[in-house]
PDB file of N, CA and C in Angstrom:
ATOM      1  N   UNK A   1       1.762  34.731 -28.712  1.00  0.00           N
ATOM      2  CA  UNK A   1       2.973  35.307 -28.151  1.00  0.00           C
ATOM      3  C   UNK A   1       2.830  35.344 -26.627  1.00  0.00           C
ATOM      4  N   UNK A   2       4.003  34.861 -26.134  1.00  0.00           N
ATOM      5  CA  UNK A   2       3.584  34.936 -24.552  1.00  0.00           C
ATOM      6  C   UNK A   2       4.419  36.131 -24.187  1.00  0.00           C
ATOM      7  N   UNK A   3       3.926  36.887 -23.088  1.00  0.00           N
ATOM      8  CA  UNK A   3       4.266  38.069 -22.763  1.00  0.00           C
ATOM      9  C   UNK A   3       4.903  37.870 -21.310  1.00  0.00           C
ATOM     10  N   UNK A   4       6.123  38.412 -20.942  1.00  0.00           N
ATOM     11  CA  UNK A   4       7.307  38.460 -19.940  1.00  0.00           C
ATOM     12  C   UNK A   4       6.163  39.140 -18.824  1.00  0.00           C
ATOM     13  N   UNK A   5       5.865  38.503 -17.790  1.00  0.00           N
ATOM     14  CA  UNK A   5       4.812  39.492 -17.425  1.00  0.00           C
ATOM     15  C   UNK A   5       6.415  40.027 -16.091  1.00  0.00           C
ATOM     16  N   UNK A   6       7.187  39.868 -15.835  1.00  0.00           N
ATOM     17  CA  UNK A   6       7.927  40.276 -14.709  1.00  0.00           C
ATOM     18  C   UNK A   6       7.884  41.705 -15.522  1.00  0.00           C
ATOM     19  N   UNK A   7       8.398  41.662 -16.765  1.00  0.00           N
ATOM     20  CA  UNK A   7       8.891  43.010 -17.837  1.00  0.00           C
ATOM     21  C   UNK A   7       7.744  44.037 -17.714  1.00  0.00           C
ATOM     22  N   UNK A   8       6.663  43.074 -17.807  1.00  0.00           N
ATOM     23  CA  UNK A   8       5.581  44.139 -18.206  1.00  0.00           C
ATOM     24  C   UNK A   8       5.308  44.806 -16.558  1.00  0.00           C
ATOM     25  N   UNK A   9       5.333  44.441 -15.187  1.00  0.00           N
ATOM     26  CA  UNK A   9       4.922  44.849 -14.336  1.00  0.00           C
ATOM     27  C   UNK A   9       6.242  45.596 -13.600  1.00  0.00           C
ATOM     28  N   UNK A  10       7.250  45.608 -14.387  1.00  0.00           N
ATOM     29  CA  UNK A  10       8.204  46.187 -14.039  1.00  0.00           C
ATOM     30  C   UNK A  10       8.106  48.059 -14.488  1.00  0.00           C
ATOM     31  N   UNK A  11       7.619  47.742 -16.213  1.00  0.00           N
ATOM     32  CA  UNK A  11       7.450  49.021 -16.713  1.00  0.00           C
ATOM     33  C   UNK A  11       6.375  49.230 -16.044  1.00  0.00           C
ATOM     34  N   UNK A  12       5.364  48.915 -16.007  1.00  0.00           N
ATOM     35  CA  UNK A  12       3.704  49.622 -14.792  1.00  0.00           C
ATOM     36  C   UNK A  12       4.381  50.300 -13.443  1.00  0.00           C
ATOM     37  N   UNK A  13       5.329  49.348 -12.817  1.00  0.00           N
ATOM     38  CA  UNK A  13       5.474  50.125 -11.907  1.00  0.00           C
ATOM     39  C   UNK A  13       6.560  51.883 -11.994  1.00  0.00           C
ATOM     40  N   UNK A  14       6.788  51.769 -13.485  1.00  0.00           N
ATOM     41  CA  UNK A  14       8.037  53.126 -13.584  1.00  0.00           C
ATOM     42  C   UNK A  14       7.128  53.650 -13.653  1.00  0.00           C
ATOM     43  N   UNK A  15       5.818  53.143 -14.285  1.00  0.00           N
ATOM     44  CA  UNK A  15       4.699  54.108 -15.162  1.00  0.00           C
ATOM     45  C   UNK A  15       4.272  54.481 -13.704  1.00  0.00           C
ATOM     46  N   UNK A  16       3.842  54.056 -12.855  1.00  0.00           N
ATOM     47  CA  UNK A  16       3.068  54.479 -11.897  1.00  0.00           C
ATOM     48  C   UNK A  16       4.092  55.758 -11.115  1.00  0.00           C
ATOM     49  N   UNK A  17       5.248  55.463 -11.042  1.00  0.00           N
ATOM     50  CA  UNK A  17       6.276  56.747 -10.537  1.00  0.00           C
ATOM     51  C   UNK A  17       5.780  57.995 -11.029  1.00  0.00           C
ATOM     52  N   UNK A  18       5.302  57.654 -12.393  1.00  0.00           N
ATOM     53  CA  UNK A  18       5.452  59.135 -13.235  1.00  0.00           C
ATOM     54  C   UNK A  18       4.014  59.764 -12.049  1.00  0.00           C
ATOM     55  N   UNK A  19       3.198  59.225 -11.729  1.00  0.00           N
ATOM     56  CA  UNK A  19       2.401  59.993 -11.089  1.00  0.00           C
ATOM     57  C   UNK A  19       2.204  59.791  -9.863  1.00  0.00           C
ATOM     58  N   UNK A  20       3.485  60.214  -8.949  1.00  0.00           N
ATOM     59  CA  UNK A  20       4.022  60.077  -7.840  1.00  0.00           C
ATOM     60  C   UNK A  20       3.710  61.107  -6.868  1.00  0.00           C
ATOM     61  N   UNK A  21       2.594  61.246  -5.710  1.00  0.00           N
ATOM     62  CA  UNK A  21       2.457  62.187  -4.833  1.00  0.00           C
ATOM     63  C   UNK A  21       2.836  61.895  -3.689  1.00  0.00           C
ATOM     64  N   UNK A  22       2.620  62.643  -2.539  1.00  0.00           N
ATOM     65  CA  UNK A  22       2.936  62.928  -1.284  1.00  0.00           C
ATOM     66  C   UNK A  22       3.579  61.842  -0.812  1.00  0.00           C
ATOM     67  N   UNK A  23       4.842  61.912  -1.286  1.00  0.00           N
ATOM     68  CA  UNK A  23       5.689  61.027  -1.266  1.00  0.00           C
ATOM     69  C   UNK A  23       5.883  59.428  -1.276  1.00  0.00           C
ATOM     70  N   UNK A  24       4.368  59.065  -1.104  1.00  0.00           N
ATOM     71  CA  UNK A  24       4.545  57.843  -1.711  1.00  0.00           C
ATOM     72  C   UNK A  24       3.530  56.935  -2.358  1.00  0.00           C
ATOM     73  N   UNK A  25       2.688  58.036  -2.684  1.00  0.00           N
ATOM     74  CA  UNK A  25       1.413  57.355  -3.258  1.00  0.00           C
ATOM     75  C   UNK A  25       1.597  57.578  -4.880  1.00  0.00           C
ATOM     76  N   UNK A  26       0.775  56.777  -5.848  1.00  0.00           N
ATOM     77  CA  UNK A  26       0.482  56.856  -7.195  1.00  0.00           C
ATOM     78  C   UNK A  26      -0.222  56.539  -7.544  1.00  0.00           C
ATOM     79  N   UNK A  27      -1.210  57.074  -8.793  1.00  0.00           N
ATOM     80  CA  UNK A  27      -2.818  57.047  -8.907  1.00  0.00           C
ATOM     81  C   UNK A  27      -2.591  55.387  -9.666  1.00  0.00           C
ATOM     82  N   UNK A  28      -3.516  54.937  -9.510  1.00  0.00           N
ATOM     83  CA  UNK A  28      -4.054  53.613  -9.334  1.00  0.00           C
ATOM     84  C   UNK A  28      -4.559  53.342 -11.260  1.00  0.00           C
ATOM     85  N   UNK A  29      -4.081  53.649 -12.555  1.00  0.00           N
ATOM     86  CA  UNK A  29      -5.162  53.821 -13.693  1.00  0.00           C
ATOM     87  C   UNK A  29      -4.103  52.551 -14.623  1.00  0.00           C
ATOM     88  N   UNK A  30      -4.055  52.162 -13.565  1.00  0.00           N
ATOM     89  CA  UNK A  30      -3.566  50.644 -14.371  1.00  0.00           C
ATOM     90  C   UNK A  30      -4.605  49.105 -14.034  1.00  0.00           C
ATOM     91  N   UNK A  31      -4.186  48.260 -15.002  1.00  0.00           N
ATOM     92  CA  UNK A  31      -5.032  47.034 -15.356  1.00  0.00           C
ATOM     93  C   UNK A  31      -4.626  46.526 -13.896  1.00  0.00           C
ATOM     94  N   UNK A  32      -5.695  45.802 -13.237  1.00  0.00           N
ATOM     95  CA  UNK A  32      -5.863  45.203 -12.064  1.00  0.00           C
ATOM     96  C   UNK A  32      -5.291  44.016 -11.428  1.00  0.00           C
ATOM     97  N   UNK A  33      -4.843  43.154 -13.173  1.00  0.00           N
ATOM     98  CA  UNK A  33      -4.232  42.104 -12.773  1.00  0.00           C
ATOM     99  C   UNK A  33      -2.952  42.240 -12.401  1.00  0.00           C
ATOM    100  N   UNK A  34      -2.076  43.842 -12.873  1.00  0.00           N
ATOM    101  CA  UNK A  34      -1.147  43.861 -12.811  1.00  0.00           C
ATOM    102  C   UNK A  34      -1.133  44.444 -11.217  1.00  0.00           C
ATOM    103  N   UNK A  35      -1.716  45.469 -11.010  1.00  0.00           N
ATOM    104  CA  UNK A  35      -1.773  45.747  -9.875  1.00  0.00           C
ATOM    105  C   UNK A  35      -2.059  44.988  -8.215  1.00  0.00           C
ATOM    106  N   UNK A  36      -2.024  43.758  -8.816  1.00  0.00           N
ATOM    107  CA  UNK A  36      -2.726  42.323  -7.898  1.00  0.00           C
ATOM    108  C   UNK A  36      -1.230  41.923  -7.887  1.00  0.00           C
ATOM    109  N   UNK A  37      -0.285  41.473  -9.073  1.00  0.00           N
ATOM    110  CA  UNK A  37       1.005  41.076  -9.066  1.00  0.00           C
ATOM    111  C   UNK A  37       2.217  42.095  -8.607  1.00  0.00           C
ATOM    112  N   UNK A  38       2.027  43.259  -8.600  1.00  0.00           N
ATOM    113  CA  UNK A  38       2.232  44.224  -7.782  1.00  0.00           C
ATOM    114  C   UNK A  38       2.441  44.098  -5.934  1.00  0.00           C
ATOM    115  N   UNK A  39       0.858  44.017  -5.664  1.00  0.00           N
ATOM    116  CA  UNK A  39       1.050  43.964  -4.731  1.00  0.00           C
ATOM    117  C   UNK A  39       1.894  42.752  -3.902  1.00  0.00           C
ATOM    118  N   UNK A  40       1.111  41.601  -4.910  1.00  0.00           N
ATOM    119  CA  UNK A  40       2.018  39.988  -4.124  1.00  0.00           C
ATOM    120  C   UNK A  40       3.462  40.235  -4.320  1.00  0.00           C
ATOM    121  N   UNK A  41       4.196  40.990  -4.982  1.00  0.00           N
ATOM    122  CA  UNK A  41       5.849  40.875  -4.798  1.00  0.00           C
ATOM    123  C   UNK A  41       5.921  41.943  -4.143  1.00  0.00           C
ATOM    124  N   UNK A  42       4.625  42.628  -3.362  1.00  0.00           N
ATOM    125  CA  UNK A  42       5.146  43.468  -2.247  1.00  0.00           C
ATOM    126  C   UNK A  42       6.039  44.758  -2.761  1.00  0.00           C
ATOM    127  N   UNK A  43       5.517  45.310  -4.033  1.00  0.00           N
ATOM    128  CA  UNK A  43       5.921  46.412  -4.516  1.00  0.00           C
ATOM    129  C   UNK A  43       5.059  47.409  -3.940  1.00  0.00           C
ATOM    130  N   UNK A  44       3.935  47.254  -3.981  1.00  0.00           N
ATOM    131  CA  UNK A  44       2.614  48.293  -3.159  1.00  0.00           C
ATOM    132  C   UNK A  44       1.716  48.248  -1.943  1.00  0.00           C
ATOM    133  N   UNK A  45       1.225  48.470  -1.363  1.00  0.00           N
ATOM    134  CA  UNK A  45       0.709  48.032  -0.165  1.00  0.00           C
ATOM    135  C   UNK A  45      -1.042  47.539  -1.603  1.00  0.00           C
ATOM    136  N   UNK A  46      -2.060  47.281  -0.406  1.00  0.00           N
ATOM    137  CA  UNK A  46      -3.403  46.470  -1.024  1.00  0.00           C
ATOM    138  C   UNK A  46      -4.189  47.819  -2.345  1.00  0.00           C
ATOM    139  N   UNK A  47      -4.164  47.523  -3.359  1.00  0.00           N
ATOM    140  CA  UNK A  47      -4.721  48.452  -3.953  1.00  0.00           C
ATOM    141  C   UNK A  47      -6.174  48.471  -4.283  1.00  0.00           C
ATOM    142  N   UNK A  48      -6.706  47.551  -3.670  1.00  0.00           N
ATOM    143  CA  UNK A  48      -8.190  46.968  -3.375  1.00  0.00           C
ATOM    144  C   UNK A  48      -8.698  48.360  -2.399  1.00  0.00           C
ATOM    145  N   UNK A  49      -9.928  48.989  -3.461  1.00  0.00           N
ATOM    146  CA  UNK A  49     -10.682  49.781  -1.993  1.00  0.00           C
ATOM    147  C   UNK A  49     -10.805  51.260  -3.409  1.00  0.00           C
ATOM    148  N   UNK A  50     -11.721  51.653  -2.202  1.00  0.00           N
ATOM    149  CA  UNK A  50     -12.134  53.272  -2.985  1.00  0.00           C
ATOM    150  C   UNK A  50     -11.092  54.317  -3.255  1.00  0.00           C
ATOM    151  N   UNK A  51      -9.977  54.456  -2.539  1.00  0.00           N
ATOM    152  CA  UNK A  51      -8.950  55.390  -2.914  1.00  0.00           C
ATOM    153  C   UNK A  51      -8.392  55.129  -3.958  1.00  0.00           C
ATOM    154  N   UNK A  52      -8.145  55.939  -5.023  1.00  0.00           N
ATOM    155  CA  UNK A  52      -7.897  55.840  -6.471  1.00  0.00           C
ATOM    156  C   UNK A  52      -6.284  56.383  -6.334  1.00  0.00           C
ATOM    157  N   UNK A  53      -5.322  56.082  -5.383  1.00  0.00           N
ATOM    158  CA  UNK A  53      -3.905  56.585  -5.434  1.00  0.00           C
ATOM    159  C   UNK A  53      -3.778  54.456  -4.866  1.00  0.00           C
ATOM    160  N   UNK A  54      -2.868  54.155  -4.867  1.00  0.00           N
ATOM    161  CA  UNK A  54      -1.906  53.177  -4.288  1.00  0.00           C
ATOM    162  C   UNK A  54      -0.698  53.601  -3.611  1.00  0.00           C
ATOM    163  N   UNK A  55      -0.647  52.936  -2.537  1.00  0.00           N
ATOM    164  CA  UNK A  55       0.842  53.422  -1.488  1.00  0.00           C
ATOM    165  C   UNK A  55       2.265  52.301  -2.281  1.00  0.00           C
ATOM    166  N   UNK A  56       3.497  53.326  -2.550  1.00  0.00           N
ATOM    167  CA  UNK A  56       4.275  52.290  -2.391  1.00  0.00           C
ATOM    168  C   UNK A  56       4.987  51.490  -1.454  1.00  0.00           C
ATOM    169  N   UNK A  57       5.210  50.002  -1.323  1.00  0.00           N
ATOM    170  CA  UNK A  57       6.403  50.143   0.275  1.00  0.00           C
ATOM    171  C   UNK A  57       7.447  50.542  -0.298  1.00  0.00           C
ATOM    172  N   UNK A  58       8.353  50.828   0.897  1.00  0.00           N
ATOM    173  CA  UNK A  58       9.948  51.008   0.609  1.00  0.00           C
ATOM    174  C   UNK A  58      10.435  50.849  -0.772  1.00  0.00           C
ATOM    175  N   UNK A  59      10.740  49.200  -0.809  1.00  0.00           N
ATOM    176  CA  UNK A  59      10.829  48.633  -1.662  1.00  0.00           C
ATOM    177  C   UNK A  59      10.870  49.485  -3.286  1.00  0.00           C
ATOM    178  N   UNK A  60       9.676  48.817  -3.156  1.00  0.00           N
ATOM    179  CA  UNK A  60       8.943  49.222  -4.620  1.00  0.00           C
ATOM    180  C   UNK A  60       8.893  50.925  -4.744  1.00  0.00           C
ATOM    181  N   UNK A  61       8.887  51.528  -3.975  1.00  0.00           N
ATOM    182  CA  UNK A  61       9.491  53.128  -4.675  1.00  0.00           C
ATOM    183  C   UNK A  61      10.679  52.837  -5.008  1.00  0.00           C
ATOM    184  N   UNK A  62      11.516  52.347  -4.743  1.00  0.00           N
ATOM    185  CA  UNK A  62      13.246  52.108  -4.776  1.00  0.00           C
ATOM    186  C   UNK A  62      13.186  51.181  -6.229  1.00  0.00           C
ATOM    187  N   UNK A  63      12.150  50.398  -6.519  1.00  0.00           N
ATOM    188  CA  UNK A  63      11.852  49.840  -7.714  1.00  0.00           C
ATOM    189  C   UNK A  63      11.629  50.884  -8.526  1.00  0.00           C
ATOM    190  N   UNK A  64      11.231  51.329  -8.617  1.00  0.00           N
ATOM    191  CA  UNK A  64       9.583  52.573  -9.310  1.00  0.00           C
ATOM    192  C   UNK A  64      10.510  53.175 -10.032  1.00  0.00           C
ATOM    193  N   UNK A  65      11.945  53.930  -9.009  1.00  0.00           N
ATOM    194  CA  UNK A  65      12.666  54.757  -9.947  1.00  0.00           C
ATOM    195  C   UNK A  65      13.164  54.036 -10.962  1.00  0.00           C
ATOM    196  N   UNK A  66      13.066  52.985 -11.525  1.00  0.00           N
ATOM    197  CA  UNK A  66      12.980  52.408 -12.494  1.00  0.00           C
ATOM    198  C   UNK A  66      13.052  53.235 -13.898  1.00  0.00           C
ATOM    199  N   UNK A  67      11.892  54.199 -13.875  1.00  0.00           N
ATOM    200  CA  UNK A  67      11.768  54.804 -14.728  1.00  0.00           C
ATOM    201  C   UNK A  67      12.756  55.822 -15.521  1.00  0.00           C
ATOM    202  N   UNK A  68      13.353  56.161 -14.796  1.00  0.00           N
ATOM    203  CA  UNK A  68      15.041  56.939 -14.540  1.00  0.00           C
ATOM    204  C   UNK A  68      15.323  56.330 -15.811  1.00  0.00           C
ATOM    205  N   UNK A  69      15.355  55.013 -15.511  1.00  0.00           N
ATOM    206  CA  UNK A  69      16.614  54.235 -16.491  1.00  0.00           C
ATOM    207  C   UNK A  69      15.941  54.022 -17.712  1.00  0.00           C
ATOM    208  N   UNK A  70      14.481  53.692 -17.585  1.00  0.00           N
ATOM    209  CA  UNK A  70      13.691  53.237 -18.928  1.00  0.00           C
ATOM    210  C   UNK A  70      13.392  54.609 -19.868  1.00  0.00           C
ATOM    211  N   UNK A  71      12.979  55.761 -18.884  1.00  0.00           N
ATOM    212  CA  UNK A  71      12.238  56.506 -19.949  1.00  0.00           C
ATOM    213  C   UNK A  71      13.235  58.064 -19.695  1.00  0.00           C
ATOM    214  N   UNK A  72      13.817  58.501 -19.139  1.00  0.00           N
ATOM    215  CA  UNK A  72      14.530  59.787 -19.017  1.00  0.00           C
ATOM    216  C   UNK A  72      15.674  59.918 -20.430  1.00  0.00           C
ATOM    217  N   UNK A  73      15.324  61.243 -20.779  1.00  0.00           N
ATOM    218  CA  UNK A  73      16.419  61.528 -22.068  1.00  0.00           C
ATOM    219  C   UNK A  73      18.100  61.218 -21.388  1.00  0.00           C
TER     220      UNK A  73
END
């Protein structure tokens, strides 16, 4: 089965909203490859490195609320 990966890194990034701090960071406890395809469409700044949060850009918070639509009653 081949897997939609746009779909799948679309939901990672709502998932990552859910743990959304100081306004624009989110803890980092996702698979790496996704977080690599992440960054290349410039949804996150480099998530490479010891800090266990990821920054979002602009962008990709404006993506992120995503989650709104996928997972809210």
């Amino acid at each position: 089965m081949a897997a939609n990966k746009d779909k799948i890194d679309d939901a990672a990034l709502a998932l990552l909203y859910i743990t959304l701090h100081d306004d624009n960071r989110a803890w980092k406890g996702m698979d790496w490859d996704v977080l690599g395809r992440l960054h290349e469409k410039g949804m996150i700044h480099d998530p490479v490195g010891k800090v266990k949060s990821v920054v979002f850009t602009p962008e990709g918070l404006e993506r992120a609320k995503l989650f709104k639509e996928m997972f809210e009653e």
